[in-house]
N, C-alpha and C. Protein backbone atom coordinates (compact mmCIF):
# COMPACT_ATOMS: atom_id res chain seq x y z
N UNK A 1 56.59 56.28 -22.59
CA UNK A 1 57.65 57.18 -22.16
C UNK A 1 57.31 57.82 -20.81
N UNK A 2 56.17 58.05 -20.57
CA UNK A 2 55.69 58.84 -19.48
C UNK A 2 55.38 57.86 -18.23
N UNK A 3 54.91 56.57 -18.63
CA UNK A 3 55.16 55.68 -17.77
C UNK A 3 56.44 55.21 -17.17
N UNK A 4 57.34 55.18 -18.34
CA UNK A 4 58.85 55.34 -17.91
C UNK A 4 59.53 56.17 -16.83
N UNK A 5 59.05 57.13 -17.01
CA UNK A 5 59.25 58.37 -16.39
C UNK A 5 58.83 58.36 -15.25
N UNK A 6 57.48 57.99 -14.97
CA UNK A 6 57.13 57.95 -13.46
C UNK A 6 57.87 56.85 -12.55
N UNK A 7 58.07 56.12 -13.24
CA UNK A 7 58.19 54.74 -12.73
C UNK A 7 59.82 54.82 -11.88
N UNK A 8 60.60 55.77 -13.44
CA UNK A 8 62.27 56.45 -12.35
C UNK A 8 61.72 57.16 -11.30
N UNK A 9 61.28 58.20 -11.67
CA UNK A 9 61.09 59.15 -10.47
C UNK A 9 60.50 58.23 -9.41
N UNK A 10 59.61 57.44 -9.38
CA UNK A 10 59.12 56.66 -8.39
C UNK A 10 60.15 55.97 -7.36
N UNK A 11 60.73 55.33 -8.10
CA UNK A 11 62.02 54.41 -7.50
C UNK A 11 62.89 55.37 -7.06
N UNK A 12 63.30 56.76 -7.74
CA UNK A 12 64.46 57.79 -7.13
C UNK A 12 63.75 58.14 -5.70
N UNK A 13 62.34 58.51 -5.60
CA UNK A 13 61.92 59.01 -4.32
C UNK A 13 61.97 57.64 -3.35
N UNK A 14 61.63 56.58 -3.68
CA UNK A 14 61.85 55.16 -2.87
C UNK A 14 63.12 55.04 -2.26
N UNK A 15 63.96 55.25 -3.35
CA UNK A 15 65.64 55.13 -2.61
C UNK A 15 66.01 56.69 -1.54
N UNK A 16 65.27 57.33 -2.20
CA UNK A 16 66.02 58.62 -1.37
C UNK A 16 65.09 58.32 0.03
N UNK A 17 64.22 58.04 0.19
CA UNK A 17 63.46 57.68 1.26
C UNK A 17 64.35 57.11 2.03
N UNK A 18 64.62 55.98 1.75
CA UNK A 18 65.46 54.46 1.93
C UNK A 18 66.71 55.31 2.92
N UNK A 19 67.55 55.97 1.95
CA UNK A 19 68.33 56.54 2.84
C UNK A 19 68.25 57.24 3.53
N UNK A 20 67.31 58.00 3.55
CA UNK A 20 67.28 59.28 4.56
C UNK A 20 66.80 58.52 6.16
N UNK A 21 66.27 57.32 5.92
CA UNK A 21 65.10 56.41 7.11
C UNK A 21 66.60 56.23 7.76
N UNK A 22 67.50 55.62 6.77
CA UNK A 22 69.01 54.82 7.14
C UNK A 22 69.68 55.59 7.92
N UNK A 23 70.09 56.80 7.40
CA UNK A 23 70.15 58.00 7.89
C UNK A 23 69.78 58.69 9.53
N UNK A 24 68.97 58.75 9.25
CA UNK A 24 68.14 59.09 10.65
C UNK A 24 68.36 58.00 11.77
N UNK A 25 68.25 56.34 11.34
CA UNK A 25 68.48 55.59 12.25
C UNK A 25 70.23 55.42 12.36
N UNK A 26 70.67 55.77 11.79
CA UNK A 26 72.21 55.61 12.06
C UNK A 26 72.46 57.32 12.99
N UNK A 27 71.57 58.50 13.23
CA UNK A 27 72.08 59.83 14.02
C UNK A 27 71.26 59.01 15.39
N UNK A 28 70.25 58.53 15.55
CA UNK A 28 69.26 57.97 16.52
C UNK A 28 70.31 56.87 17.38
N UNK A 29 70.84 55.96 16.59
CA UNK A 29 71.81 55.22 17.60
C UNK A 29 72.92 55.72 18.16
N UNK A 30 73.31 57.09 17.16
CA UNK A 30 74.54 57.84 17.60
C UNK A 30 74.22 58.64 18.54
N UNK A 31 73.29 59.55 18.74
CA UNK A 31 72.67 60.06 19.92
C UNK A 31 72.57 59.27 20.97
N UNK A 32 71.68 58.13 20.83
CA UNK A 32 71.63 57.06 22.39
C UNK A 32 72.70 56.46 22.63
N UNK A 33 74.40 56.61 21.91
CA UNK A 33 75.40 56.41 22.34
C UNK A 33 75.87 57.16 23.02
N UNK A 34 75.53 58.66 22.54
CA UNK A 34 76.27 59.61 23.31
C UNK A 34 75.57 59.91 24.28
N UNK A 35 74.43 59.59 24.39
CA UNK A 35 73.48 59.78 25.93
C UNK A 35 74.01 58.83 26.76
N UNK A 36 74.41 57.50 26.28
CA UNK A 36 74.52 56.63 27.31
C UNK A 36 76.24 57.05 28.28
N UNK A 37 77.14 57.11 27.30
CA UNK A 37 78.59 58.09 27.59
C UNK A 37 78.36 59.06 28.79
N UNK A 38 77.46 60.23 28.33
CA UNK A 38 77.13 61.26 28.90
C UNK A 38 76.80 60.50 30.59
N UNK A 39 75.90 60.12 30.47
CA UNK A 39 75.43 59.40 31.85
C UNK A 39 76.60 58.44 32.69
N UNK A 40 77.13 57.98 31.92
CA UNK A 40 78.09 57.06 32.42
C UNK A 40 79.67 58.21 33.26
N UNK A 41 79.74 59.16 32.28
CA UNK A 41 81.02 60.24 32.64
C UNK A 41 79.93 60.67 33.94
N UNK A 42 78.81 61.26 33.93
CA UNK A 42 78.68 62.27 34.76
C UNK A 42 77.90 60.88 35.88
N UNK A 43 77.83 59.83 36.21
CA UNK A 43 78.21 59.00 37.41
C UNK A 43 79.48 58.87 38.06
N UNK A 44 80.78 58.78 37.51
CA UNK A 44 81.78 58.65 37.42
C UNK A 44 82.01 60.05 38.08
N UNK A 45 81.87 61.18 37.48
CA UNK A 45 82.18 62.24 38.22
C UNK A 45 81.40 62.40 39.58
N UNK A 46 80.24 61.68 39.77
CA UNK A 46 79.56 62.11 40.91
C UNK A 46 80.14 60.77 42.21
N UNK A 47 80.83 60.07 41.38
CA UNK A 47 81.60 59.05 42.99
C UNK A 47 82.39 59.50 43.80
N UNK A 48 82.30 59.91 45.02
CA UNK A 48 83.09 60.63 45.76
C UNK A 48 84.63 59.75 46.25
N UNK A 49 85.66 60.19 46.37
CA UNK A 49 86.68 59.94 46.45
C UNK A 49 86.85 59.31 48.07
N UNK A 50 87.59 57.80 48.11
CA UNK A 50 87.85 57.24 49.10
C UNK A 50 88.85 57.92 50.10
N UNK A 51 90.08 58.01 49.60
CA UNK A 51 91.30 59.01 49.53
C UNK A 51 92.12 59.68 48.77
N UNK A 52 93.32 59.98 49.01
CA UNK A 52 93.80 60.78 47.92
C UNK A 52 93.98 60.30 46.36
N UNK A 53 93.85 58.79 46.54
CA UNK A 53 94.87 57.99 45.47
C UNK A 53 93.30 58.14 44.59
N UNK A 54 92.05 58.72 44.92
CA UNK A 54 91.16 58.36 43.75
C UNK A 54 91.02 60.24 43.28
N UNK A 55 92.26 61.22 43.71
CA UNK A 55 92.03 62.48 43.16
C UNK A 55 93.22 62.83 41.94
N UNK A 56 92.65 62.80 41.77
CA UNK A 56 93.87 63.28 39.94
C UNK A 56 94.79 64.19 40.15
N UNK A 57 96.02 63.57 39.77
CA UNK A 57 97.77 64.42 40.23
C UNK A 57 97.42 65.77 39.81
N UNK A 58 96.24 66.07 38.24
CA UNK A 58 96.46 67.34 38.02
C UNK A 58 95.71 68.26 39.01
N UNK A 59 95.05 68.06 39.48
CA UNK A 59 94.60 68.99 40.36
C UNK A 59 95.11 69.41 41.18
N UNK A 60 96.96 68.88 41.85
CA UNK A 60 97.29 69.48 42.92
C UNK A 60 96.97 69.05 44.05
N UNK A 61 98.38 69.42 44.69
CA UNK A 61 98.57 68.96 46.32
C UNK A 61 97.87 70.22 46.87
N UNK A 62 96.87 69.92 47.99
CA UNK A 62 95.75 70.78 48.58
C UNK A 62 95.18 70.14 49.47
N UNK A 63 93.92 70.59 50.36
CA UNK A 63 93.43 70.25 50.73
C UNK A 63 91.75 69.68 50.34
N UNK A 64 91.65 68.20 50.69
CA UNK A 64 90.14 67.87 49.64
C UNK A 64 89.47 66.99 50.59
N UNK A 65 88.41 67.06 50.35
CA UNK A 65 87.36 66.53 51.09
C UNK A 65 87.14 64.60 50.66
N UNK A 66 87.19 64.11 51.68
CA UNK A 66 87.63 62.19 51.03
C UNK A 66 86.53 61.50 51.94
N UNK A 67 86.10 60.42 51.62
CA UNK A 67 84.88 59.94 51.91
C UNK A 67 85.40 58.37 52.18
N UNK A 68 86.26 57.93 53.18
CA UNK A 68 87.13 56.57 53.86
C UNK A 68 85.64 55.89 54.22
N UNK A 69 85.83 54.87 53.66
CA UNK A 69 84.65 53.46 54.72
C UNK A 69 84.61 53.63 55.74
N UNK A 70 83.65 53.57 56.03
CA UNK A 70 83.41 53.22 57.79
C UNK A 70 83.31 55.14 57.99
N UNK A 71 83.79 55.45 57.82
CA UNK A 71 84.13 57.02 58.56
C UNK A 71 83.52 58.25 58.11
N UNK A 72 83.34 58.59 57.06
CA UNK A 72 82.23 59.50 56.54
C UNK A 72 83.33 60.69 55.71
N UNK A 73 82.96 61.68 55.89
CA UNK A 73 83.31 62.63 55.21
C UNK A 73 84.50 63.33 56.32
N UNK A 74 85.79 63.39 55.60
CA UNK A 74 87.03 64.34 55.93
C UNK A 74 87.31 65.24 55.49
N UNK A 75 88.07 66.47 55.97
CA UNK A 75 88.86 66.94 55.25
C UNK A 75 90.40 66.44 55.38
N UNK A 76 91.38 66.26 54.30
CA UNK A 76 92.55 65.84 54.75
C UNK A 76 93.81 66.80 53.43
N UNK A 77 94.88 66.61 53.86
CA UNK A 77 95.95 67.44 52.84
C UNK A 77 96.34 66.06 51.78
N UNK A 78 96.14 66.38 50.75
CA UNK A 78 96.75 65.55 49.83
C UNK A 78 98.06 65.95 49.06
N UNK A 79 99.42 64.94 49.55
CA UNK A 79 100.32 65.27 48.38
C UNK A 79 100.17 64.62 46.66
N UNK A 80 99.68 65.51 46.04
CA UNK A 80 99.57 64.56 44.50
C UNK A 80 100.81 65.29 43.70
N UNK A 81 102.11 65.71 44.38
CA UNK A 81 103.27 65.97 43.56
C UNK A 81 104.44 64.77 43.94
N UNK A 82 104.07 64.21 44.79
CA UNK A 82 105.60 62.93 44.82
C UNK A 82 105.23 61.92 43.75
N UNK A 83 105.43 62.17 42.43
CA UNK A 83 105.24 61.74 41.57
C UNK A 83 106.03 60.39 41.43
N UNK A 84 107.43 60.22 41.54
CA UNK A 84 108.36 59.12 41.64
C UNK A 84 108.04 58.07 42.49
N UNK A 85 106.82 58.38 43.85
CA UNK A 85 106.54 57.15 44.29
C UNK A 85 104.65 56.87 44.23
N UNK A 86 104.31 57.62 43.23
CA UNK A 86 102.98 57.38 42.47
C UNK A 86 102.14 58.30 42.91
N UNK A 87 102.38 59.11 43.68
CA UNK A 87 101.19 60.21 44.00
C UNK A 87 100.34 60.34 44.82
N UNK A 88 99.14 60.70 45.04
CA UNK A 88 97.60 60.40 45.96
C UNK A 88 97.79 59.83 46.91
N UNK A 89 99.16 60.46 47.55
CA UNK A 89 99.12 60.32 49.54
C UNK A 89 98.42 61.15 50.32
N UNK A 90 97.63 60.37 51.18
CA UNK A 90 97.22 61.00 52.27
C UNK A 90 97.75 61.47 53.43
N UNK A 91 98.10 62.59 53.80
CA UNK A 91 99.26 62.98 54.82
C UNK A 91 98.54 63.22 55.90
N UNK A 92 99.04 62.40 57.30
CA UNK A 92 98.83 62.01 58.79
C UNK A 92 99.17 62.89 59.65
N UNK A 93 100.36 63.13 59.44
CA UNK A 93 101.39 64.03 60.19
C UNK A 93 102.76 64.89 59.11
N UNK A 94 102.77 66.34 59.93
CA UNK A 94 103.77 66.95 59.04
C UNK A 94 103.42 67.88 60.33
N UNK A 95 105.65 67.99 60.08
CA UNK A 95 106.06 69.12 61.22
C UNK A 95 106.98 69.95 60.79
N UNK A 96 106.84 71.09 61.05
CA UNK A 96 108.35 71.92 60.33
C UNK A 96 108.56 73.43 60.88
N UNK A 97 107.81 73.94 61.94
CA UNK A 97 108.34 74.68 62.73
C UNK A 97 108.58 74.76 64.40
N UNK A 98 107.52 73.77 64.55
CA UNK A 98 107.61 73.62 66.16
C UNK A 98 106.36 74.50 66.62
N UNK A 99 105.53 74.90 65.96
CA UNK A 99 104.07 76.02 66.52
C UNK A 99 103.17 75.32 67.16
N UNK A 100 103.08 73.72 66.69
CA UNK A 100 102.40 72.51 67.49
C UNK A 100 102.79 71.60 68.12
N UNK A 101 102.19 71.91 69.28
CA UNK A 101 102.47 70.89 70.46
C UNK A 101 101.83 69.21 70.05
N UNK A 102 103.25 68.50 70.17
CA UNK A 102 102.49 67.45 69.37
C UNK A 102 102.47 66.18 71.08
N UNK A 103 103.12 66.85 72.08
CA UNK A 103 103.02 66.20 73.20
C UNK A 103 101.53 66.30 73.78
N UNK A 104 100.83 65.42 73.44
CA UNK A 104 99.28 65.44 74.00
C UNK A 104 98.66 64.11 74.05
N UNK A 105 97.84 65.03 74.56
CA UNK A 105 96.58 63.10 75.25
C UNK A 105 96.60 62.37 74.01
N UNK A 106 95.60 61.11 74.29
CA UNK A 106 94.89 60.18 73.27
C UNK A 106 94.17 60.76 72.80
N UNK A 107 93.28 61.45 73.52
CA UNK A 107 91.71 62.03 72.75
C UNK A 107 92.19 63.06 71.31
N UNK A 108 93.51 63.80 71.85
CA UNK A 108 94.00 64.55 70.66
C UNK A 108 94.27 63.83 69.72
N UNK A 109 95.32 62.86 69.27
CA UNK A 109 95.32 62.11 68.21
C UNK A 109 94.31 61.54 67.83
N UNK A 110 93.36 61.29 68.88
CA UNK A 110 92.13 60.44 68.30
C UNK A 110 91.72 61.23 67.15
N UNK A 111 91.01 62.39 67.97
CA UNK A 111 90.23 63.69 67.18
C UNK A 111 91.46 64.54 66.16
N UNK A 112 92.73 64.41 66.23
CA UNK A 112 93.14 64.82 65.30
C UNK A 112 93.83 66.26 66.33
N UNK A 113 94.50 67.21 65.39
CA UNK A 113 94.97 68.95 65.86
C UNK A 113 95.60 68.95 65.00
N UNK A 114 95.96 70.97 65.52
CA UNK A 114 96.63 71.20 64.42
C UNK A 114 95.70 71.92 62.94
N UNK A 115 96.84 72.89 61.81
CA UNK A 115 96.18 72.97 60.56
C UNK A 115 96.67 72.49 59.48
N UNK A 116 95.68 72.11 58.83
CA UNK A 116 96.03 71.11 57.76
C UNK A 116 97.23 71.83 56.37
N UNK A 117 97.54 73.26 56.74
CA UNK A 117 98.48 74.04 56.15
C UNK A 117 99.50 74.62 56.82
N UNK A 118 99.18 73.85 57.55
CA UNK A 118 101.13 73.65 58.70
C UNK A 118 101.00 72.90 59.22
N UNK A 119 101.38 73.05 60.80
CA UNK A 119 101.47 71.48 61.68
C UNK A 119 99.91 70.88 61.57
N UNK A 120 100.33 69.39 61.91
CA UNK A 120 99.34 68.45 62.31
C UNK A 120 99.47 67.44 62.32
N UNK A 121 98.24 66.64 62.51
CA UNK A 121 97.92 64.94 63.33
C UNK A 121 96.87 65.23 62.67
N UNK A 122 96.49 63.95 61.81
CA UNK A 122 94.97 63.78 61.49
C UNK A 122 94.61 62.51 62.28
N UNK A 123 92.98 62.80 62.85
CA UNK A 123 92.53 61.97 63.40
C UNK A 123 92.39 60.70 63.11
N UNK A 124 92.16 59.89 63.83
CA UNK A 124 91.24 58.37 62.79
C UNK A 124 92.68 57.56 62.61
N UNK A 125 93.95 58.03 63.02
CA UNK A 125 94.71 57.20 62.57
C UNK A 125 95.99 56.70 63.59
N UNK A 126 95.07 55.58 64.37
CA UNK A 126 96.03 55.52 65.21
C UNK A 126 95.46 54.04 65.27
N UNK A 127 95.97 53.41 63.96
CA UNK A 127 95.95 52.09 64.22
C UNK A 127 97.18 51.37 64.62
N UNK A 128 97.49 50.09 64.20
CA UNK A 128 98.94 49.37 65.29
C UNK A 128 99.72 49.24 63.84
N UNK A 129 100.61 49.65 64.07
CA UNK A 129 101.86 49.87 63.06
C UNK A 129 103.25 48.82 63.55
N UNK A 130 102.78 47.74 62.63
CA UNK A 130 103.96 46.37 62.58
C UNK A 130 103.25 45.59 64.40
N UNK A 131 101.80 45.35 64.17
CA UNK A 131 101.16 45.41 65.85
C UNK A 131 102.01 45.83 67.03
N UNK A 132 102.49 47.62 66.79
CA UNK A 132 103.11 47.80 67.79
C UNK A 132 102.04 49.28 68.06
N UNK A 133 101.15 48.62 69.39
CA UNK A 133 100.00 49.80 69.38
C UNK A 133 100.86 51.08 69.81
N UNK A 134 99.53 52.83 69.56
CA UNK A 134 100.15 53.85 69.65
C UNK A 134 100.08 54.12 71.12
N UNK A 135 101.02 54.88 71.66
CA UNK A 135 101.26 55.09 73.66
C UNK A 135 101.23 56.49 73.46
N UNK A 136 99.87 56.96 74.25
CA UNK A 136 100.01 58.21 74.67
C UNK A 136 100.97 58.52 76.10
N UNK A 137 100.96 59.46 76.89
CA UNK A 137 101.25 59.35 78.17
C UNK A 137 100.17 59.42 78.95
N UNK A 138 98.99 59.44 78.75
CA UNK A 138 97.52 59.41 79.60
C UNK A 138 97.48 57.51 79.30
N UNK A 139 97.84 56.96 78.12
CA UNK A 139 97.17 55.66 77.64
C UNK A 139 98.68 54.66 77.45
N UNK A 140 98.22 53.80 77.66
CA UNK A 140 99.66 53.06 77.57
C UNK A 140 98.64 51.62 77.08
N UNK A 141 99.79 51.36 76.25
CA UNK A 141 99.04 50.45 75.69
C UNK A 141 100.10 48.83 75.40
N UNK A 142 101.10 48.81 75.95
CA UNK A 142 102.02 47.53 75.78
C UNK A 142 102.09 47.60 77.54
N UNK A 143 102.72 46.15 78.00
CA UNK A 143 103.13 45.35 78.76
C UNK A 143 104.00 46.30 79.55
N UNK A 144 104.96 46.85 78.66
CA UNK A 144 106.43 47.34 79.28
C UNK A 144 105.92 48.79 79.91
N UNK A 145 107.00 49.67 80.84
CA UNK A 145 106.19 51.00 80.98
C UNK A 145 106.96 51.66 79.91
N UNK A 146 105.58 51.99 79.11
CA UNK A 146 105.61 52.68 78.21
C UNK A 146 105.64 54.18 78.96
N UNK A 147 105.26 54.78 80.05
CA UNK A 147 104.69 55.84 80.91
C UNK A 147 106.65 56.41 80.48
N UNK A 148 107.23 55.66 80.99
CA UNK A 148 108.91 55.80 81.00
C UNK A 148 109.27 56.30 79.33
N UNK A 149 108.88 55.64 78.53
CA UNK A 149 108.92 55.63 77.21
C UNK A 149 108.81 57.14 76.81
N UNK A 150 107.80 57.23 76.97
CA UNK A 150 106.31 58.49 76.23
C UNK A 150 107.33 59.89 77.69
N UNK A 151 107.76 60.08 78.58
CA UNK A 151 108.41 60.75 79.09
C UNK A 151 110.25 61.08 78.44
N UNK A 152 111.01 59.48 78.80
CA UNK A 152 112.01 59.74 78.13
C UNK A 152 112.11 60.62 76.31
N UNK A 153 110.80 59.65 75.58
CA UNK A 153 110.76 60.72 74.18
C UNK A 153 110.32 62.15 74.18
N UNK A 154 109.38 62.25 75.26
CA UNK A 154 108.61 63.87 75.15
C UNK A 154 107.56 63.71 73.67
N UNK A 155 106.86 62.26 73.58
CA UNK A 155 106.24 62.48 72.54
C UNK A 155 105.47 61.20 72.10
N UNK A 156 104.33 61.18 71.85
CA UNK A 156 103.59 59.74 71.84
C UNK A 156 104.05 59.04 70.43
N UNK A 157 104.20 57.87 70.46
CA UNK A 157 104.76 56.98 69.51
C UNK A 157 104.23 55.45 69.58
N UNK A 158 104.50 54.76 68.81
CA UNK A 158 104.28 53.39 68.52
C UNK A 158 105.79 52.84 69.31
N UNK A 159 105.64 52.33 70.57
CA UNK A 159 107.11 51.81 71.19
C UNK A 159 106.79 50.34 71.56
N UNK A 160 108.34 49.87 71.64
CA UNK A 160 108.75 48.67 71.44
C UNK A 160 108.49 48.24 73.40
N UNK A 161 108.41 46.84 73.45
CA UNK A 161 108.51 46.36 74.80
C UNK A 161 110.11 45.99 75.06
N UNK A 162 111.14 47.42 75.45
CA UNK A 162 112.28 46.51 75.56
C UNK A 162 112.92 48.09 76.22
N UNK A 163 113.76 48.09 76.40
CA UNK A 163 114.41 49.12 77.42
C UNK A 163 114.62 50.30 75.95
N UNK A 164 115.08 50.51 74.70
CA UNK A 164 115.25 51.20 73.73
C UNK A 164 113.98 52.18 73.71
N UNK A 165 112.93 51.37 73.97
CA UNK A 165 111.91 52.34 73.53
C UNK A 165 111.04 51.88 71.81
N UNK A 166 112.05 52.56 71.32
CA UNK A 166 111.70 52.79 69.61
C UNK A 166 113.38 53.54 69.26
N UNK A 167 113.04 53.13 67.66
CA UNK A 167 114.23 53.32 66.62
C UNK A 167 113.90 54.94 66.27
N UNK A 168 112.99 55.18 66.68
CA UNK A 168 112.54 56.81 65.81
C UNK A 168 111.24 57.15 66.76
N UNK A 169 110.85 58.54 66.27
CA UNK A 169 109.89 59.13 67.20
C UNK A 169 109.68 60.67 66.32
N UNK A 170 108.97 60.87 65.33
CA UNK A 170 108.67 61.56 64.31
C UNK A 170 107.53 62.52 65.26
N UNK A 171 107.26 62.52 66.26
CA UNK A 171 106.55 62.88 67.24
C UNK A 171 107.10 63.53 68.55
N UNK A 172 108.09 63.58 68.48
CA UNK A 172 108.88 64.18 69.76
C UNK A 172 108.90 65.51 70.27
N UNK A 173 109.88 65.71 71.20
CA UNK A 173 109.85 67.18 71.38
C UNK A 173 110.62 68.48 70.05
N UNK A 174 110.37 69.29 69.56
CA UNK A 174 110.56 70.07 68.62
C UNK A 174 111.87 70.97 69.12
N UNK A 175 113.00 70.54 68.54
CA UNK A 175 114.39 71.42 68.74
C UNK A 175 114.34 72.00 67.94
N UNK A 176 114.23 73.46 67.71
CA UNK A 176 114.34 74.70 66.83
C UNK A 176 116.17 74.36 66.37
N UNK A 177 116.85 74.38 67.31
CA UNK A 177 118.40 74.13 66.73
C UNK A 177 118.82 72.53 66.49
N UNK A 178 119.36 72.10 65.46
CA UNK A 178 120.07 70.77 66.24
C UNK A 178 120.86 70.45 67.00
N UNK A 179 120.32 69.13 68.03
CA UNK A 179 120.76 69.01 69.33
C UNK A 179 121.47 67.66 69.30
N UNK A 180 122.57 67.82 70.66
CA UNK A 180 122.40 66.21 71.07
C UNK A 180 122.04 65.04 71.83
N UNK A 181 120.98 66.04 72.15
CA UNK A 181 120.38 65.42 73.47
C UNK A 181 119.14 64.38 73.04
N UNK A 182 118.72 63.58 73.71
CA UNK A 182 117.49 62.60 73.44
C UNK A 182 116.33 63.43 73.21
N UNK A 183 115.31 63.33 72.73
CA UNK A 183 113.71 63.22 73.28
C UNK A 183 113.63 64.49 71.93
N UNK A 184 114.65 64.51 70.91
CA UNK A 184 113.61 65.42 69.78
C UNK A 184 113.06 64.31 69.00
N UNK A 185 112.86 64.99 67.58
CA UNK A 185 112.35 64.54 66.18
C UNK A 185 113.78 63.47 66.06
N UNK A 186 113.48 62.14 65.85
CA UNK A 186 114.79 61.60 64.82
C UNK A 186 114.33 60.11 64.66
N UNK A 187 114.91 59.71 63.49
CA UNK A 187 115.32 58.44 62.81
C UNK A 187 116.33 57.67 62.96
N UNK A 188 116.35 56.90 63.55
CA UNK A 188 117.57 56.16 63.90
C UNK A 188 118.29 55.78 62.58
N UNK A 189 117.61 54.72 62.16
CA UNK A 189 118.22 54.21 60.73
C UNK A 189 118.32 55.13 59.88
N UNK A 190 118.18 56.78 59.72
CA UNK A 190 118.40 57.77 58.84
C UNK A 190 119.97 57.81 58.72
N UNK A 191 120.22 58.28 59.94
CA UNK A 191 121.37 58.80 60.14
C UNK A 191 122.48 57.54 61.13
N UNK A 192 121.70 56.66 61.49
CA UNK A 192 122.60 55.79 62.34
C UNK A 192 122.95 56.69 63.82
N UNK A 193 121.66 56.78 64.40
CA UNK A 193 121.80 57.94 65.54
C UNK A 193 120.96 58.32 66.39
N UNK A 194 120.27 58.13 67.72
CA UNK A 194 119.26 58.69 68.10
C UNK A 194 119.80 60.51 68.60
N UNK A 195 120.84 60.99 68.46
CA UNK A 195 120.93 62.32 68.27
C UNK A 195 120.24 63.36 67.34
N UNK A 196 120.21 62.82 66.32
CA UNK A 196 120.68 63.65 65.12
C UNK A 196 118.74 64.36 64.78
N UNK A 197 118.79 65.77 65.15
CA UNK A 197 117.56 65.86 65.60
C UNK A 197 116.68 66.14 64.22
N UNK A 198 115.59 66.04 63.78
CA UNK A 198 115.11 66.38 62.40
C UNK A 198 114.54 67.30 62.34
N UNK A 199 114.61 68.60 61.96
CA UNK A 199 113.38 69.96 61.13
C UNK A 199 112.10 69.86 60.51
N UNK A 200 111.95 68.91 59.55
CA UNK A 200 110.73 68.81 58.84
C UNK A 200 110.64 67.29 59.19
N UNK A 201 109.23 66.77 59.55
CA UNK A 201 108.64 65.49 58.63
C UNK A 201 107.08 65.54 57.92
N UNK A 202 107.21 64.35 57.01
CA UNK A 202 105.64 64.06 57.02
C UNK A 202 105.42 62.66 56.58
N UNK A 203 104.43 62.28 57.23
CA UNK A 203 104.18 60.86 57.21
C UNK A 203 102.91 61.19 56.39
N UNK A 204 102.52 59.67 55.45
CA UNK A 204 101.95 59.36 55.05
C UNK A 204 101.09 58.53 54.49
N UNK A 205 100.05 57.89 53.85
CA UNK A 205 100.32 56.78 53.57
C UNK A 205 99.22 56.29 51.73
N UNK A 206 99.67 55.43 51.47
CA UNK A 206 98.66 55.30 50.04
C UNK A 206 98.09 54.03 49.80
N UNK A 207 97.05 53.86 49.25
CA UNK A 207 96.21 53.11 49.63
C UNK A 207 96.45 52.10 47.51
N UNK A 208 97.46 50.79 47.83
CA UNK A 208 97.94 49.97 47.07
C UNK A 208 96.60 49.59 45.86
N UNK A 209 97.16 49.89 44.73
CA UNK A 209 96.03 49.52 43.75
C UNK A 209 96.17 48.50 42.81
């Protein structure tokens, strides 16, 4: 009987062993899962953002610091509320009272002006748009005189080699009233009009995923 006896209790402490070993190695793999998670989220949080399109809508349209190839560290305005055409634009240019003179050299667009919580030009972005390079009035950069161009608009633009100029000029001279004279803010194909002068713009652009 007493041999009996040891022999359960023997086997009860064997099994309870058994599980508790099981036990322990089933919290041991669950831990080095959640270590490995842990490490993996907080890499992920430490990748710095290309442009806007890698900052999360919830955080808000603001200003954030973006880390573009080739170029290093910016500051730039991000819209992350135009939700209907996907969000995480990087905004170039935006005008809406006329406080900035947007009639200026190359070196200015180069380097950028302006505050990034009203008017401005961000630098770095004056590549060729539909290869129609950008014409300062110091820099001319097509065949045609652009010099004529960049005077008739009152404002540096991407212009065409042809007597028109350009269809638009989001860069022009700033009419506080609307006018009908040439050389403000306007869109041709907006309104069917090089009159029709514009108040606000902002250009932008997002980087296709």
């Amino acid at each position: 009987m007493i041999n009996t006896l040891f022999l359960f209790l023997n086997a009860l402490i064997i099994l309870m062993v058994a599980i508790y070993v099981n036990h322990t190695e089933r919290l041991i793999l669950q831990l080095k899962e959640d270590v490995r998670k842990s490490l993996q989220l907080e890499r992920v949080s430490e990748e710095k953002p290309i442009d806007c399109t890698d900052i999360h809508v919830s955080e808000g349209s603001g200003i954030y610091t973006i880390y573009p190839k080739g170029i290093g560290r910016i500051n730039v305005y991000c819209d992350l509320d135009t939700y209907n055409i996907g969000g995480g634009w990087t905004v170039f240019q935006h005008r809406e009272t006329g406080e900035e003179d947007f009639n200026r050299e190359w070196i200015d667009y180069e380097n950028g002006f302006g505050n990034l919580r009203k008017e401005f030009w961000l630098g770095n972005s004056l590549w060729n748009n539909n290869n129609k390079p950008f014409t300062t009035w110091d820099k001319h950069n097509i065949k045609f005189d652009t010099e004529e161009c960049e005077k008739y608009e009152e404002g540096p633009w991407w212009f065409f080699e042809h007597r028109r100029c350009t269809v638009g000029n989001l860069n022009g001279k700033y009419l506080k009233e609307k006018s009908g004279d040439y050389g403000g803010i306007y869109w041709y194909h907006w309104q069917t009009s090089y009159k029709v002068t514009l108040q606000k713009t902002t250009m932008m652009i997002r980087r296709i995923l």
